[in-house]
N, C-alpha and C. Protein backbone atom coordinates (compact mmCIF):
# COMPACT_ATOMS: atom_id res chain seq x y z
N UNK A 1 11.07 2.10 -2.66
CA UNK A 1 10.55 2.45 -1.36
C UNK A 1 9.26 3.25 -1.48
N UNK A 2 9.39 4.26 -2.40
CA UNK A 2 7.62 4.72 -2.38
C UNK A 2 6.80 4.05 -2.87
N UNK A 3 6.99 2.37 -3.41
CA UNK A 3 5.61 2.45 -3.69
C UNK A 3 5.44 1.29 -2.57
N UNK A 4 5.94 0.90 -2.14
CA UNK A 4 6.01 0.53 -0.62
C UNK A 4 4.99 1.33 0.52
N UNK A 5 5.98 2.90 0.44
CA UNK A 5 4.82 3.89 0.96
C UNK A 5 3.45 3.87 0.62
N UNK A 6 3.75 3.97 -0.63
CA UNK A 6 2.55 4.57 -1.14
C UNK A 6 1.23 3.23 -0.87
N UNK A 7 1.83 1.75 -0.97
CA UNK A 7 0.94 0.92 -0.49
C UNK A 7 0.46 0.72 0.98
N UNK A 8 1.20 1.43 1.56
CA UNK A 8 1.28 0.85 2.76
C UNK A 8 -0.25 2.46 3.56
N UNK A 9 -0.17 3.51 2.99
CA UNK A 9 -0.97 4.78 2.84
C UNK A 9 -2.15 4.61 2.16
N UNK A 10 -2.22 3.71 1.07
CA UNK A 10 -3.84 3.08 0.68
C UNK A 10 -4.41 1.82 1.52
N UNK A 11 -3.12 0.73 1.97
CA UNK A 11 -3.96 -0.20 3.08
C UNK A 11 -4.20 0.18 4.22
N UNK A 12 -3.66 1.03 4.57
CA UNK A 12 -4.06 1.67 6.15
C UNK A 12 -5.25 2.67 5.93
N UNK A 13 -4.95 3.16 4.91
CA UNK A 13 -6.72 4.62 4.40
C UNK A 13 -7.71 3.45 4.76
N UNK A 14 -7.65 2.48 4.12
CA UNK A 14 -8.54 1.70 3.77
C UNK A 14 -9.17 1.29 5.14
N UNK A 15 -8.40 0.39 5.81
CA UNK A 15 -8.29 0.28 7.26
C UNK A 15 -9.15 1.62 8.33
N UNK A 16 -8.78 2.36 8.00
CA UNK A 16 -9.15 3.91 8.84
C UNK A 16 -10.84 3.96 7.99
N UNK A 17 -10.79 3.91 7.01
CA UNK A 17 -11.97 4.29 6.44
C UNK A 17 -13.37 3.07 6.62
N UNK A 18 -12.41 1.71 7.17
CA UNK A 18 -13.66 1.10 7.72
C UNK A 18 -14.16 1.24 9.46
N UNK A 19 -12.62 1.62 9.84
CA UNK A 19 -13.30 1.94 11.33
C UNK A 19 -13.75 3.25 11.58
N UNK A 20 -13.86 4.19 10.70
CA UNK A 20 -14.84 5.13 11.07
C UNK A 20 -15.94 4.87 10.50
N UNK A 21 -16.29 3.99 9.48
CA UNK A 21 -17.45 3.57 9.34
C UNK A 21 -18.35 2.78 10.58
N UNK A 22 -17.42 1.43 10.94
CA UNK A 22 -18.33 1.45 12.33
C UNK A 22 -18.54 2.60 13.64
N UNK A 23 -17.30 3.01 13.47
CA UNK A 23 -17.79 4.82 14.63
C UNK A 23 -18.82 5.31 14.02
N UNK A 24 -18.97 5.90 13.36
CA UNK A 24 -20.53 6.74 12.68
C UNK A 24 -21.11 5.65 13.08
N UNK A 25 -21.66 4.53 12.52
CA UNK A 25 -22.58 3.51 13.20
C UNK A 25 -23.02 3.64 14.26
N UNK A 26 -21.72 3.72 14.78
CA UNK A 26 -22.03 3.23 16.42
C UNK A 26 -22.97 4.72 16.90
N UNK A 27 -22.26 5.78 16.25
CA UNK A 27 -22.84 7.03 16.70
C UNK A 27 -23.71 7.71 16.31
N UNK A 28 -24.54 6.79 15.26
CA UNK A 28 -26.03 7.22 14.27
C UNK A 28 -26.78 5.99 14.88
N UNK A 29 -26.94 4.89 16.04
CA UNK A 29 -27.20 4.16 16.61
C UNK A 29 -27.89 2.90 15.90
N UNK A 30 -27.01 3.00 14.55
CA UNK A 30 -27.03 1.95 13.77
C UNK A 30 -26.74 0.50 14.90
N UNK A 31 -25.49 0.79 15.30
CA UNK A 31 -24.96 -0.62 15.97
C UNK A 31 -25.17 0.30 17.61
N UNK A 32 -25.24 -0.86 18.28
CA UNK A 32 -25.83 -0.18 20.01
C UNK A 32 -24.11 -0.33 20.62
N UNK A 33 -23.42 -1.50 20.29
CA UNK A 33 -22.10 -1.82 20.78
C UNK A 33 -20.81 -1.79 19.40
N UNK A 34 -19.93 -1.48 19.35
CA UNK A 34 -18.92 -2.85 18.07
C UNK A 34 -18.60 -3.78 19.04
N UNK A 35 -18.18 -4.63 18.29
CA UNK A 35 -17.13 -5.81 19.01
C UNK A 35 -15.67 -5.84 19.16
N UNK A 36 -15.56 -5.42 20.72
CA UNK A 36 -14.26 -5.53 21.19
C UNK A 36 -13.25 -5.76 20.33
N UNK A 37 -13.59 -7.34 19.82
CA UNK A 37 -12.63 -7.66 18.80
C UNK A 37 -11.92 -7.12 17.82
N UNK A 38 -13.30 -6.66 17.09
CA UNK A 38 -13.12 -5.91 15.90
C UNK A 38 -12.24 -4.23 16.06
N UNK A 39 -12.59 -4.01 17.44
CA UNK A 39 -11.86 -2.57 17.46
C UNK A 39 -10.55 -2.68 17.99
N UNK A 40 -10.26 -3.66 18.89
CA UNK A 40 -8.43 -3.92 18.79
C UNK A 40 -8.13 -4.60 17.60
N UNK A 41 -8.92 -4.88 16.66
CA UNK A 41 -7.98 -5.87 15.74
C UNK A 41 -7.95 -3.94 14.74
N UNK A 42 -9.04 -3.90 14.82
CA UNK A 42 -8.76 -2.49 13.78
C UNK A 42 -7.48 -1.37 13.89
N UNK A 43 -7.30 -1.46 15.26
CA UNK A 43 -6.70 -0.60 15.89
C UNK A 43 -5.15 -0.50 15.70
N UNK A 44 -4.99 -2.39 16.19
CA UNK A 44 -3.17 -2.47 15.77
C UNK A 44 -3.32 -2.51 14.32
N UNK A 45 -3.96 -3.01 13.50
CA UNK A 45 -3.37 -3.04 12.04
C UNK A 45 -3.41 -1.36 11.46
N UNK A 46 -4.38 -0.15 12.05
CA UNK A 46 -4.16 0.48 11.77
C UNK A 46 -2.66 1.57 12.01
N UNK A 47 -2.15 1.09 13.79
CA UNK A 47 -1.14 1.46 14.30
C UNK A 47 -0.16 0.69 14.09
N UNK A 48 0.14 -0.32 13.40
CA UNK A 48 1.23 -0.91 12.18
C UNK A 48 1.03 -0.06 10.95
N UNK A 49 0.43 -0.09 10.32
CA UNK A 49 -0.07 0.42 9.15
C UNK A 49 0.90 2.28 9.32
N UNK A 50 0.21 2.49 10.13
CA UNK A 50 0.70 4.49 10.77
C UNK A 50 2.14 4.01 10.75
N UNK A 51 2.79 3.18 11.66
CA UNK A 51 4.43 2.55 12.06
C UNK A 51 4.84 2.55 10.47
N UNK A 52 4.36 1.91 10.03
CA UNK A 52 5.23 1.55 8.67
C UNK A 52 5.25 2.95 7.69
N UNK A 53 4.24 3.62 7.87
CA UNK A 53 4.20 4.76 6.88
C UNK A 53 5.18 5.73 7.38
N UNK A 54 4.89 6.04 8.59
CA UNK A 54 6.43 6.91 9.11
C UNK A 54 7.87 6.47 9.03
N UNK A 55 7.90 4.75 8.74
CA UNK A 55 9.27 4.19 8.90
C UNK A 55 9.76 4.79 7.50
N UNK A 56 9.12 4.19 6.44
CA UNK A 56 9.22 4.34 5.01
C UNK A 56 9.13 5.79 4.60
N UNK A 57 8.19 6.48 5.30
CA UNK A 57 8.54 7.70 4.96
C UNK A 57 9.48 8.56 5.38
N UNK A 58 10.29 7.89 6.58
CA UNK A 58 11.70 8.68 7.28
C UNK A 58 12.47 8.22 5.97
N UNK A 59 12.52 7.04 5.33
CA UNK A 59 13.69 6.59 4.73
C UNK A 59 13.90 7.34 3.35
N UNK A 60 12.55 7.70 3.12
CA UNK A 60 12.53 8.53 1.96
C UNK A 60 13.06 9.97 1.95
N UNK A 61 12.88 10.59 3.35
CA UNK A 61 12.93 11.95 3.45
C UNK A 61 14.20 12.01 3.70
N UNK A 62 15.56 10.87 4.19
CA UNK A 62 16.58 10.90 3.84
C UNK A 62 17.32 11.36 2.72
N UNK A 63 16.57 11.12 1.45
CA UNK A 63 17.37 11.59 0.29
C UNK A 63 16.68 12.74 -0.24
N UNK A 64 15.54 13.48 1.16
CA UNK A 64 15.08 14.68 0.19
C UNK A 64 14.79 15.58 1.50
N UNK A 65 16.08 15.41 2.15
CA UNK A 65 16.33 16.65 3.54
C UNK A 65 16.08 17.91 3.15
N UNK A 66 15.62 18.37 1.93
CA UNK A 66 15.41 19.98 1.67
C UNK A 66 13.50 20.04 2.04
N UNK A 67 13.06 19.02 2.18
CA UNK A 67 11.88 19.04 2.24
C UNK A 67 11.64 19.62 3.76
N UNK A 68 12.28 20.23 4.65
CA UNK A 68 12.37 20.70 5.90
C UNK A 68 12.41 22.09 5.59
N UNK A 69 12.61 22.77 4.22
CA UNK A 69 11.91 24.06 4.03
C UNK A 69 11.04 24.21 3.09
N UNK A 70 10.14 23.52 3.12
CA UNK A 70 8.60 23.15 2.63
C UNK A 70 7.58 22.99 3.36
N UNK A 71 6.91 24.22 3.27
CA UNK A 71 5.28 24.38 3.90
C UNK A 71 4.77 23.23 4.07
N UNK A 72 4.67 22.83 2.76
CA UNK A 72 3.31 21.74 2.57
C UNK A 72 3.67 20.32 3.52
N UNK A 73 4.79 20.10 3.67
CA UNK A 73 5.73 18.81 3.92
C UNK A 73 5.80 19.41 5.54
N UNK A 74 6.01 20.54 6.35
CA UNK A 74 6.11 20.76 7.53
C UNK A 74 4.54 20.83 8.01
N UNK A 75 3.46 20.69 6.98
CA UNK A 75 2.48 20.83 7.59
C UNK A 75 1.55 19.79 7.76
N UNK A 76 2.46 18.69 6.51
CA UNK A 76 2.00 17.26 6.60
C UNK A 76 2.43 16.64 8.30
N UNK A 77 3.52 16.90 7.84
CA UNK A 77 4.20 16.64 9.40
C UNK A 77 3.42 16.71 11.08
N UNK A 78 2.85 17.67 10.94
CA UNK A 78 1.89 18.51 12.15
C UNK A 78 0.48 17.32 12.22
N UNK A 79 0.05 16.97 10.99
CA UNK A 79 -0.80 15.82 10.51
C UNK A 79 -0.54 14.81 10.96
N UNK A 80 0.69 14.07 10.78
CA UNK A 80 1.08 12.88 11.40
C UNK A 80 1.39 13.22 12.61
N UNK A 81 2.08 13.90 12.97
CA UNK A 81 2.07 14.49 14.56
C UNK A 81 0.60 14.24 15.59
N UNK A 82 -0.13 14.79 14.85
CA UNK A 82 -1.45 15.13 15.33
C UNK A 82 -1.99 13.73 15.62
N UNK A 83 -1.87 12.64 14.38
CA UNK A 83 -2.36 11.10 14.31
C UNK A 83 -1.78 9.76 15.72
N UNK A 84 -0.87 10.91 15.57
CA UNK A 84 0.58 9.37 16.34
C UNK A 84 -0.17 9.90 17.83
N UNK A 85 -0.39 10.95 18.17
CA UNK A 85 -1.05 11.13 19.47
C UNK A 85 -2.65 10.98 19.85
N UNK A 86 -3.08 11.06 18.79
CA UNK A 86 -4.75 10.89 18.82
C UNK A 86 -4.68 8.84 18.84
N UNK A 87 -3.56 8.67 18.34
CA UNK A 87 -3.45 6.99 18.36
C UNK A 87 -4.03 6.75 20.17
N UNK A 88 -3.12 7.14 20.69
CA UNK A 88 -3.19 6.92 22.30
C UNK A 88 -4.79 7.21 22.34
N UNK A 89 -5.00 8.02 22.18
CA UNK A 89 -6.61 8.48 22.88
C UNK A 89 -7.71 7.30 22.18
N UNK A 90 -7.28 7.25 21.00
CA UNK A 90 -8.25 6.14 20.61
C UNK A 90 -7.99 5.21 20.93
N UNK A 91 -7.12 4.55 21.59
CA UNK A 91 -6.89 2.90 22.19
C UNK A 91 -7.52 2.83 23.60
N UNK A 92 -7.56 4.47 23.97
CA UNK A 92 -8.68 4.17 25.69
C UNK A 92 -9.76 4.36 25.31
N UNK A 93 -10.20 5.84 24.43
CA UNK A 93 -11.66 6.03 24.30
C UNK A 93 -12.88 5.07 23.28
N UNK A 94 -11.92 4.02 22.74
CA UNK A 94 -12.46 3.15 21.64
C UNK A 94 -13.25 2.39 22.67
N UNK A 95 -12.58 2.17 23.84
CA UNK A 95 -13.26 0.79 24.91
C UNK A 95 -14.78 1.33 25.30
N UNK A 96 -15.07 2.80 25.38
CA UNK A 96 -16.86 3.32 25.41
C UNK A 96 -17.37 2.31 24.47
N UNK A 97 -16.82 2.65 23.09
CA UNK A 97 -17.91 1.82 22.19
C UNK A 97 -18.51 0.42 22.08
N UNK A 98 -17.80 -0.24 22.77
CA UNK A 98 -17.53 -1.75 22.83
C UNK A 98 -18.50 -1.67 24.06
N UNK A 99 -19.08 -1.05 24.87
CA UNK A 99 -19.60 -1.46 26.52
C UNK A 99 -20.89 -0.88 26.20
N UNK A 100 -20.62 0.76 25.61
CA UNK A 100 -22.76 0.99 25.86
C UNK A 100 -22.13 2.17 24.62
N UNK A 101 -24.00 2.11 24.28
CA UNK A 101 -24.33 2.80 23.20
C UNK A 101 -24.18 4.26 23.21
N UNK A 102 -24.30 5.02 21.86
CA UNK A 102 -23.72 6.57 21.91
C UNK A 102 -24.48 7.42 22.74
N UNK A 103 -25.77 6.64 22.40
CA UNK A 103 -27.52 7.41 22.79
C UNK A 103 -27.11 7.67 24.32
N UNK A 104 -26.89 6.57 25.09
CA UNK A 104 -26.59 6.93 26.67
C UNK A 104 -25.62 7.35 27.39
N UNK A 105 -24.44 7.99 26.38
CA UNK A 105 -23.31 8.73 27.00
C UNK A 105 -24.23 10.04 27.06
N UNK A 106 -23.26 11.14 28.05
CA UNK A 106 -23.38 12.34 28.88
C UNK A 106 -22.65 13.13 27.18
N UNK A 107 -23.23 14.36 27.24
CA UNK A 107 -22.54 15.40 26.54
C UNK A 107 -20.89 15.23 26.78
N UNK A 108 -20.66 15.44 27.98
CA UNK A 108 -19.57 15.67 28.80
C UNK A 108 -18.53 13.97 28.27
N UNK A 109 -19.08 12.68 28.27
CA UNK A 109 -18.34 11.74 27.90
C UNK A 109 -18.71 11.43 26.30
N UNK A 110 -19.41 12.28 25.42
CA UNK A 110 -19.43 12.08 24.10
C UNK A 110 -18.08 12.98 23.24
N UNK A 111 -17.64 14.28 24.02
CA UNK A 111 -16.94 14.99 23.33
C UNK A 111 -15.39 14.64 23.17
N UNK A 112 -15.05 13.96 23.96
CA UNK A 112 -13.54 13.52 23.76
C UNK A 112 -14.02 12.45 22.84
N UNK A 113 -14.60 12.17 22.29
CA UNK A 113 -15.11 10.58 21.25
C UNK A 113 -15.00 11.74 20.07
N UNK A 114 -16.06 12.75 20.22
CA UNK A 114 -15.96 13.17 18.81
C UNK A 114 -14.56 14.19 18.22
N UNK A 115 -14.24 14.55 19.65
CA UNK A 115 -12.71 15.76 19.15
C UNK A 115 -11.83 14.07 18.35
N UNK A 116 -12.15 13.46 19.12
CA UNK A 116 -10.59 11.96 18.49
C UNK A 116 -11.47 11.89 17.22
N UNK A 117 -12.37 12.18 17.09
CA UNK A 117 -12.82 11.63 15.42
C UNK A 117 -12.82 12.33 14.25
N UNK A 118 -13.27 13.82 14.85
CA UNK A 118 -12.75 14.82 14.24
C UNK A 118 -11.12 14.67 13.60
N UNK A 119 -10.38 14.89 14.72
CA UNK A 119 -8.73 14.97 14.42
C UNK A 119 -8.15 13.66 13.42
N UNK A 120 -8.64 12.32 13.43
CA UNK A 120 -8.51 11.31 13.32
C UNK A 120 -8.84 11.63 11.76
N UNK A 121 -9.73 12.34 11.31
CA UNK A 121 -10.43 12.44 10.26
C UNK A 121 -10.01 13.43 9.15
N UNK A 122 -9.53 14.65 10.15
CA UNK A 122 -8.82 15.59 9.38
C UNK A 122 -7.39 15.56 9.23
N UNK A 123 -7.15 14.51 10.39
CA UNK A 123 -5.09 14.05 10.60
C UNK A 123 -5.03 13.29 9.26
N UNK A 124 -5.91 12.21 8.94
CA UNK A 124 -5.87 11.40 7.35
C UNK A 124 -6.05 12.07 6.40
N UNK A 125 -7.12 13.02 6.25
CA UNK A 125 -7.28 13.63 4.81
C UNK A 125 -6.14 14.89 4.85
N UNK A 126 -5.71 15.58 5.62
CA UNK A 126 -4.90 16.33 5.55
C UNK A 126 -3.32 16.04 5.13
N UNK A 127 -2.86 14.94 6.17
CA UNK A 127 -1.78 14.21 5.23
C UNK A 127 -1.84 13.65 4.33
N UNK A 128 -2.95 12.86 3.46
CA UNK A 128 -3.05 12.45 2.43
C UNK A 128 -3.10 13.61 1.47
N UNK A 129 -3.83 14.89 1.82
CA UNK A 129 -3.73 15.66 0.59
C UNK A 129 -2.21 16.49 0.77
N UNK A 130 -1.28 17.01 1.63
CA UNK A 130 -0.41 17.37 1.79
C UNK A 130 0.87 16.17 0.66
N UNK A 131 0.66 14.91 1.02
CA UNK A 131 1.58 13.78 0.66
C UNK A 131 1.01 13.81 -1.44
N UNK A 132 -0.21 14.22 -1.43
CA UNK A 132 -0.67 14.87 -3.06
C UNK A 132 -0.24 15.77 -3.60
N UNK A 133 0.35 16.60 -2.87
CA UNK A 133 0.43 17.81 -3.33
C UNK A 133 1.98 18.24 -3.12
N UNK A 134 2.98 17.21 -2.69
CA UNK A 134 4.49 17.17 -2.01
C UNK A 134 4.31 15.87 -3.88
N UNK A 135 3.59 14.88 -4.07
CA UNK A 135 4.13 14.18 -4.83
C UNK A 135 5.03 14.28 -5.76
């Protein structure tokens, strides 16, 4: 089962690490739009990808229930916590990118784009280094 996990936590990084590549794009006005396409297709394989890592990782934490008095493991937790809800925000606020460019959003409609990218950014590297450091 972990290396199940553990594959399933490098194809989804991987996944995450190309759609924030087109976000920066989009938001260094490399690209003026993405394509619709490309950001729901990014989106569910990344929110399968998240599904499967929590499934596999419940099944694991079955045989290691002491990990509920562990810092590092309650704080990974807060990480995925943080991801599974920033999921929602990025399935509405992704649809800006797809219609008009970063350059002509308002201060006011750029900052919920960058708090989800922020969190999105520190929700991955934080559980990934937490899930390093629990190994």
């Amino acid at each position: 089962m972990i290396t199940l996990h553990l594959s399933l936590v490098i194809l989804t990084g991987l996944c995450v690490l190309y759609s924030d590549e087109q976000a920066f794009a989009w938001v260094l006005g490399k690209k003026n739009v993405l394509s619709p396409r490309l950001v729901d297709i990014l989106h569910v394989v990344v929110s399968i990808g998240l599904s499967g890592i929590i499934a596999t990782g419940g099944i694991l934490f079955l045989s290691r229930s002491f990990l509920l008095h562990d810092p590092v493991f309650l704080t990974k937790m807060v990480f995925v916590g943080a991801l599974i809800v920033n999921g929602f925000f990025i399935d509405r606020l992704s649809v800006t990118a797809t219609e008009r460019p970063f350059a002509q959003l308002s201060k006011k409609e750029r900052m919920p784009l960058l708090i989800s990218g922020a969190v999105s950014v520190l929700g991955w590297a934080g559980a990934g280094l937490c899930g390093l450091l629990l190994g």
